[in-house]
C-alpha atoms as a PDB file:
ATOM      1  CA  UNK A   1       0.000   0.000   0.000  1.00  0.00           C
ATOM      2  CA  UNK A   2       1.222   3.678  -0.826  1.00  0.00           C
ATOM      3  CA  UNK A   3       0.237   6.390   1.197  1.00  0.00           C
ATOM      4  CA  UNK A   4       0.995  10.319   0.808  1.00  0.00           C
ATOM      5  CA  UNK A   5       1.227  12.018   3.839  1.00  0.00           C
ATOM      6  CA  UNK A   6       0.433  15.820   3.234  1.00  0.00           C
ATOM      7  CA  UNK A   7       2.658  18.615   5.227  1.00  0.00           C
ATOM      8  CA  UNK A   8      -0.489  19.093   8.162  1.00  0.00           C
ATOM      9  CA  UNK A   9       0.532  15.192   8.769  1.00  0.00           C
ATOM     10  CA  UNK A  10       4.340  15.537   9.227  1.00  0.00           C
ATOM     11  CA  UNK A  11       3.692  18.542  11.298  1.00  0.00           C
ATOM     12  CA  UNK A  12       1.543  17.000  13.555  1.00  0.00           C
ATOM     13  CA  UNK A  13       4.498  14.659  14.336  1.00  0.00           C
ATOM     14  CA  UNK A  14       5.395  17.759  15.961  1.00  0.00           C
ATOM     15  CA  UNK A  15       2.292  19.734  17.396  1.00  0.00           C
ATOM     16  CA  UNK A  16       2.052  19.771  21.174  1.00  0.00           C
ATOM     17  CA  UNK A  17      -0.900  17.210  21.323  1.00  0.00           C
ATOM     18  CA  UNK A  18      -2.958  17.643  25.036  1.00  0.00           C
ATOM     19  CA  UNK A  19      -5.896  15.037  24.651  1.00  0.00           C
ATOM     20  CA  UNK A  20      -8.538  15.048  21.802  1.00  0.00           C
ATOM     21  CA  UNK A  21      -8.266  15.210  18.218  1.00  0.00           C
ATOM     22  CA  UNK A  22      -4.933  16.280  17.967  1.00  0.00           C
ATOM     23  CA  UNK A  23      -3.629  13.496  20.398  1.00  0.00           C
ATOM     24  CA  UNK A  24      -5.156  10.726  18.102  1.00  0.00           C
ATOM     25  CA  UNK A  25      -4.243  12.088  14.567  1.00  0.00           C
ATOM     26  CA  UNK A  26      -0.621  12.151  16.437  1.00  0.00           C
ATOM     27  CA  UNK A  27      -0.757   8.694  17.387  1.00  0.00           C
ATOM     28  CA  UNK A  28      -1.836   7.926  14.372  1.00  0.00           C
ATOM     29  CA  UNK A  29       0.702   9.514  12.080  1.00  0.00           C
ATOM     30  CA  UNK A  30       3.149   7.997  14.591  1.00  0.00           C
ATOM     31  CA  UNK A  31       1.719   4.506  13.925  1.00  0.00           C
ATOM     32  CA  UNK A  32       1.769   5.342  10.063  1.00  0.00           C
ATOM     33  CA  UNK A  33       5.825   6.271  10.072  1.00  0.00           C
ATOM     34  CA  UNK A  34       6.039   2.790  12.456  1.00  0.00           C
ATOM     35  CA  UNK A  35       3.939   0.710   9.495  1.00  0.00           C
ATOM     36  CA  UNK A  36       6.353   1.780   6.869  1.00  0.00           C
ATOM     37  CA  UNK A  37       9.573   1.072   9.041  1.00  0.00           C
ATOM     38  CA  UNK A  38       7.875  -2.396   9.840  1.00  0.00           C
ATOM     39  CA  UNK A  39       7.296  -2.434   5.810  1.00  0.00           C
ATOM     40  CA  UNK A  40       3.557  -2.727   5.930  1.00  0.00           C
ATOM     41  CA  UNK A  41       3.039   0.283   3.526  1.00  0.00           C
ATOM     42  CA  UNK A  42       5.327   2.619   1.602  1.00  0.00           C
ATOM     43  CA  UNK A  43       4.787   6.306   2.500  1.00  0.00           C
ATOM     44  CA  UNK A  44       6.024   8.387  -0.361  1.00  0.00           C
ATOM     45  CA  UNK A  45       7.561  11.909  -0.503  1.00  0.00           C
ATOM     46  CA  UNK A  46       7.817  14.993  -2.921  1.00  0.00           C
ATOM     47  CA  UNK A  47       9.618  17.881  -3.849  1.00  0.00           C
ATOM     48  CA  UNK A  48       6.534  20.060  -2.270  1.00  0.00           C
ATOM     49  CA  UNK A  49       6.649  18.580   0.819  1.00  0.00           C
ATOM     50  CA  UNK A  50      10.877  19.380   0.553  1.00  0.00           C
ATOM     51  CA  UNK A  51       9.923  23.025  -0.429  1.00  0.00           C
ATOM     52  CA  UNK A  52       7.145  23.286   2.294  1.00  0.00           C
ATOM     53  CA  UNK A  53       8.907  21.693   5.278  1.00  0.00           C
ATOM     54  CA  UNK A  54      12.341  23.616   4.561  1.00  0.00           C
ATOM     55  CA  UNK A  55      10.582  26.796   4.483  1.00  0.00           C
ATOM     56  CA  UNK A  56       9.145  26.181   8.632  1.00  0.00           C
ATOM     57  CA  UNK A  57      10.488  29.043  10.347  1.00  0.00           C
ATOM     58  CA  UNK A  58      11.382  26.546  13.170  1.00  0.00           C
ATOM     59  CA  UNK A  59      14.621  24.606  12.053  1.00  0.00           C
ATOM     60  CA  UNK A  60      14.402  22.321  14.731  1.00  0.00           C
ATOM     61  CA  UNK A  61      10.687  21.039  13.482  1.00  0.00           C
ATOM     62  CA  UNK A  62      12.645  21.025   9.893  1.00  0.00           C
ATOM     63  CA  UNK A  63      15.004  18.926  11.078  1.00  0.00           C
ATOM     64  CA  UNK A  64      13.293  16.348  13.148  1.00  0.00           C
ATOM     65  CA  UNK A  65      10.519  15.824   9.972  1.00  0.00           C
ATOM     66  CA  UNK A  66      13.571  15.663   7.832  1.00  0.00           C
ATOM     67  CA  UNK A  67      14.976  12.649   9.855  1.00  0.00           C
ATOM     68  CA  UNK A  68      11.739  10.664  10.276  1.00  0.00           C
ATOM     69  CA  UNK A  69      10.890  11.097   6.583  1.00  0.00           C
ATOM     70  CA  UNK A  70      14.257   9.210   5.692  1.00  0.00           C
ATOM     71  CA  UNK A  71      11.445   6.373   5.869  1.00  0.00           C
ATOM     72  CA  UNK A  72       9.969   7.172   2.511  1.00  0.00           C
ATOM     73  CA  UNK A  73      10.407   5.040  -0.210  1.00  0.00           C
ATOM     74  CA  UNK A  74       9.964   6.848  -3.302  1.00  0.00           C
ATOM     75  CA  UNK A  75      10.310  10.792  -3.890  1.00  0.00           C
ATOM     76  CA  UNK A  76       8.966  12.588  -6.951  1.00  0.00           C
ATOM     77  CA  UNK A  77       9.886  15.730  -7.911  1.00  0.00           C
ATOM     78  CA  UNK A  78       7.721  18.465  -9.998  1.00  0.00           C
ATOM     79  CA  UNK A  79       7.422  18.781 -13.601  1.00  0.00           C
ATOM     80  CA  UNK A  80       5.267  20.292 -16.025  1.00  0.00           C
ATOM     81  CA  UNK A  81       2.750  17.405 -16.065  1.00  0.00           C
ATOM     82  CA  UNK A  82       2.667  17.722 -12.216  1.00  0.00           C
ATOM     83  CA  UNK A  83       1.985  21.179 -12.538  1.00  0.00           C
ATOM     84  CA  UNK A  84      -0.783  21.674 -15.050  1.00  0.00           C
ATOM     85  CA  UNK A  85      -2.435  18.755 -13.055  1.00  0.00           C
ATOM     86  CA  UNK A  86      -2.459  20.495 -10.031  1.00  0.00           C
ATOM     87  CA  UNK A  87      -3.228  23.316 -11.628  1.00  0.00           C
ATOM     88  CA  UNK A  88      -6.228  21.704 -13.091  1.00  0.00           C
ATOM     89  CA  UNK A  89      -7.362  20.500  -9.617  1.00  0.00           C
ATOM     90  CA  UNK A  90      -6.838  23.549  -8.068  1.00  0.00           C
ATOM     91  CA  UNK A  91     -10.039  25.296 -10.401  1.00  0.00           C
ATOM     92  CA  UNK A  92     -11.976  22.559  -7.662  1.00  0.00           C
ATOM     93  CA  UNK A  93     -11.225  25.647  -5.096  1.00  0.00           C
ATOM     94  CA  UNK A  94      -7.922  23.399  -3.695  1.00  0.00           C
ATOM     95  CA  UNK A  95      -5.022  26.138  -2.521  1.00  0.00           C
ATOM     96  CA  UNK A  96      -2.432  24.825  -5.252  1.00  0.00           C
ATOM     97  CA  UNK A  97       0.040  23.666  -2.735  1.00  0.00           C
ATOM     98  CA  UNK A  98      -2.506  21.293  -1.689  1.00  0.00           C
ATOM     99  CA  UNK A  99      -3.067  20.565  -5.284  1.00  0.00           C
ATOM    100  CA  UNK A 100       0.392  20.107  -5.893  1.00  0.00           C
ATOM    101  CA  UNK A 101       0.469  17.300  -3.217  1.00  0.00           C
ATOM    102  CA  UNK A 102      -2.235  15.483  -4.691  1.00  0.00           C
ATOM    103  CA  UNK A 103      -0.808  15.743  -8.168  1.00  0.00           C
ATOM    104  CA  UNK A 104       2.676  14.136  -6.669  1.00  0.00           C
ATOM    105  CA  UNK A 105      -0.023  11.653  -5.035  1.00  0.00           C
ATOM    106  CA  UNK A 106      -1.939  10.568  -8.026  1.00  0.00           C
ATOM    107  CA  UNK A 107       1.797   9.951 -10.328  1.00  0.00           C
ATOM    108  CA  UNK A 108       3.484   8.352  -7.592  1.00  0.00           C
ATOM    109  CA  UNK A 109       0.036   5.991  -7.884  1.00  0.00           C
ATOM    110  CA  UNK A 110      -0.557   6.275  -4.190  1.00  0.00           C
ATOM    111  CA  UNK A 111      -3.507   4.468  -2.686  1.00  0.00           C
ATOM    112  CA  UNK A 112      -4.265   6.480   0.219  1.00  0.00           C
ATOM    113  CA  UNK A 113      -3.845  10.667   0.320  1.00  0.00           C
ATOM    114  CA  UNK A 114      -3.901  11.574   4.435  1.00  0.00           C
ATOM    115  CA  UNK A 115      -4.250  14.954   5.492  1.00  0.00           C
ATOM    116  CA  UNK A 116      -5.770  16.451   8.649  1.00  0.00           C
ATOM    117  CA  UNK A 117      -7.326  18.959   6.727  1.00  0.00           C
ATOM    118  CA  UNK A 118     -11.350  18.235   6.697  1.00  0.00           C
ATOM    119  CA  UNK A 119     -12.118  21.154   4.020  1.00  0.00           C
ATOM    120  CA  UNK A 120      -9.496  19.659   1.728  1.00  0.00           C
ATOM    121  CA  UNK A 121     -10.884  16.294   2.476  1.00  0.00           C
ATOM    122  CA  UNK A 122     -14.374  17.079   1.181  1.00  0.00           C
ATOM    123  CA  UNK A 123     -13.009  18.777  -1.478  1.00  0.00           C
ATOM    124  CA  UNK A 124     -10.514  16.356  -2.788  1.00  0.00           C
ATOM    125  CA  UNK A 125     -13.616  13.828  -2.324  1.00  0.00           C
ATOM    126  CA  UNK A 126     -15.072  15.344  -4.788  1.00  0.00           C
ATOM    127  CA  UNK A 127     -12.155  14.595  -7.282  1.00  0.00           C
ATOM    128  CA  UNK A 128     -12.407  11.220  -9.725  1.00  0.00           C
ATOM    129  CA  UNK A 129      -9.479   9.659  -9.139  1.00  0.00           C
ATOM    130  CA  UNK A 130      -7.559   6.305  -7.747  1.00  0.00           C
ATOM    131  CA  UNK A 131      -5.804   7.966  -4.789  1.00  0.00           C
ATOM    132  CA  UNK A 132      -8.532   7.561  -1.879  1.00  0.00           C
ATOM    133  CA  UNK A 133      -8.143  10.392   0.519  1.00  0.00           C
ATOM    134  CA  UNK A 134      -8.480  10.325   4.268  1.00  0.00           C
ATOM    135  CA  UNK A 135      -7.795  11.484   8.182  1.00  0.00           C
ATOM    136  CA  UNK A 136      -4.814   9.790   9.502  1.00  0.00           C
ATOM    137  CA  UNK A 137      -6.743   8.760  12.224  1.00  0.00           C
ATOM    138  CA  UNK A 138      -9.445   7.146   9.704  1.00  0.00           C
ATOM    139  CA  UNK A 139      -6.962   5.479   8.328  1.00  0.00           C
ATOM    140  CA  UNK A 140      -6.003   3.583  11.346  1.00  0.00           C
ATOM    141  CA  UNK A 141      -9.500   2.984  12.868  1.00  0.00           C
ATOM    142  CA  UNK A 142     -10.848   1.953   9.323  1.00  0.00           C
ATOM    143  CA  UNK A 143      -7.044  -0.586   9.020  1.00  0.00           C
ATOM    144  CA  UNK A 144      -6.923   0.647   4.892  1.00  0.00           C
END
């Protein structure tokens, strides 16, 4: 199984989680990064998530998701077929960077798309395409 984890999902690696919500989609981001080094799936990276998670004004966070995401398999970077794609999905109301994600998603012919984002989730829904998109936590209850 190939899943994309969006930038909200490496970040929460890294959010201060209390109890609730946050706690859970944590835990099960945590569990995620522990399924690939246990080689149940193969999380897969980009060149946006690079560009995004370099530009976090706090190095230390930059550093720490650059270390755990030595577990991804396969990387993609962007070209112009990435681009107009995203570009395309982006006229769905998608911010492009989120676009661009699910464009590196879709060509890296990932099953699963996980973000914690619920407006992007109904709205990549709405998309006809392979990639099935869900909450980490989802992901982990459900056992996609």
């Amino acid at each position: 199984m190939r899943v994309y984890l969006d930038t909200c999902c490496w970040n929460r690696l890294f959010d201060r989680p209390q109890i609730g919500r946050v706690k859970l989609e944590t835990d099960a981001v945590i569990e995620l990064v522990a399924k690939t080094e246990r080689g149940d799936i193969i999380l897969l990276w980009s060149s946006v998530l690079d560009y995004e998670i370099i530009n976090n004004p706090n190095k230390e966070i930059t550093g720490a998701i650059m270390n755990v995401a030595n577990v991804c398999k396969l990387n993609i970077d962007l070209t112009d077929e990435l681009i107009n794609r995203a570009t395309m999905i982006s006229t769905q109301g998608i911010d492009y960077f989120d676009a661009l994600h699910f464009a590196c998603s879709e060509k890296l012919n990932a099953d699963i798309f996980v973000t914690v984002d619920d407006k992007l989730l109904k709205k990549l829904n709405r998309i006809t395409t392979h990639v099935q998109c869900v909450n980490p936590l989802t992901y982990i209850i459900q056992g996609i």
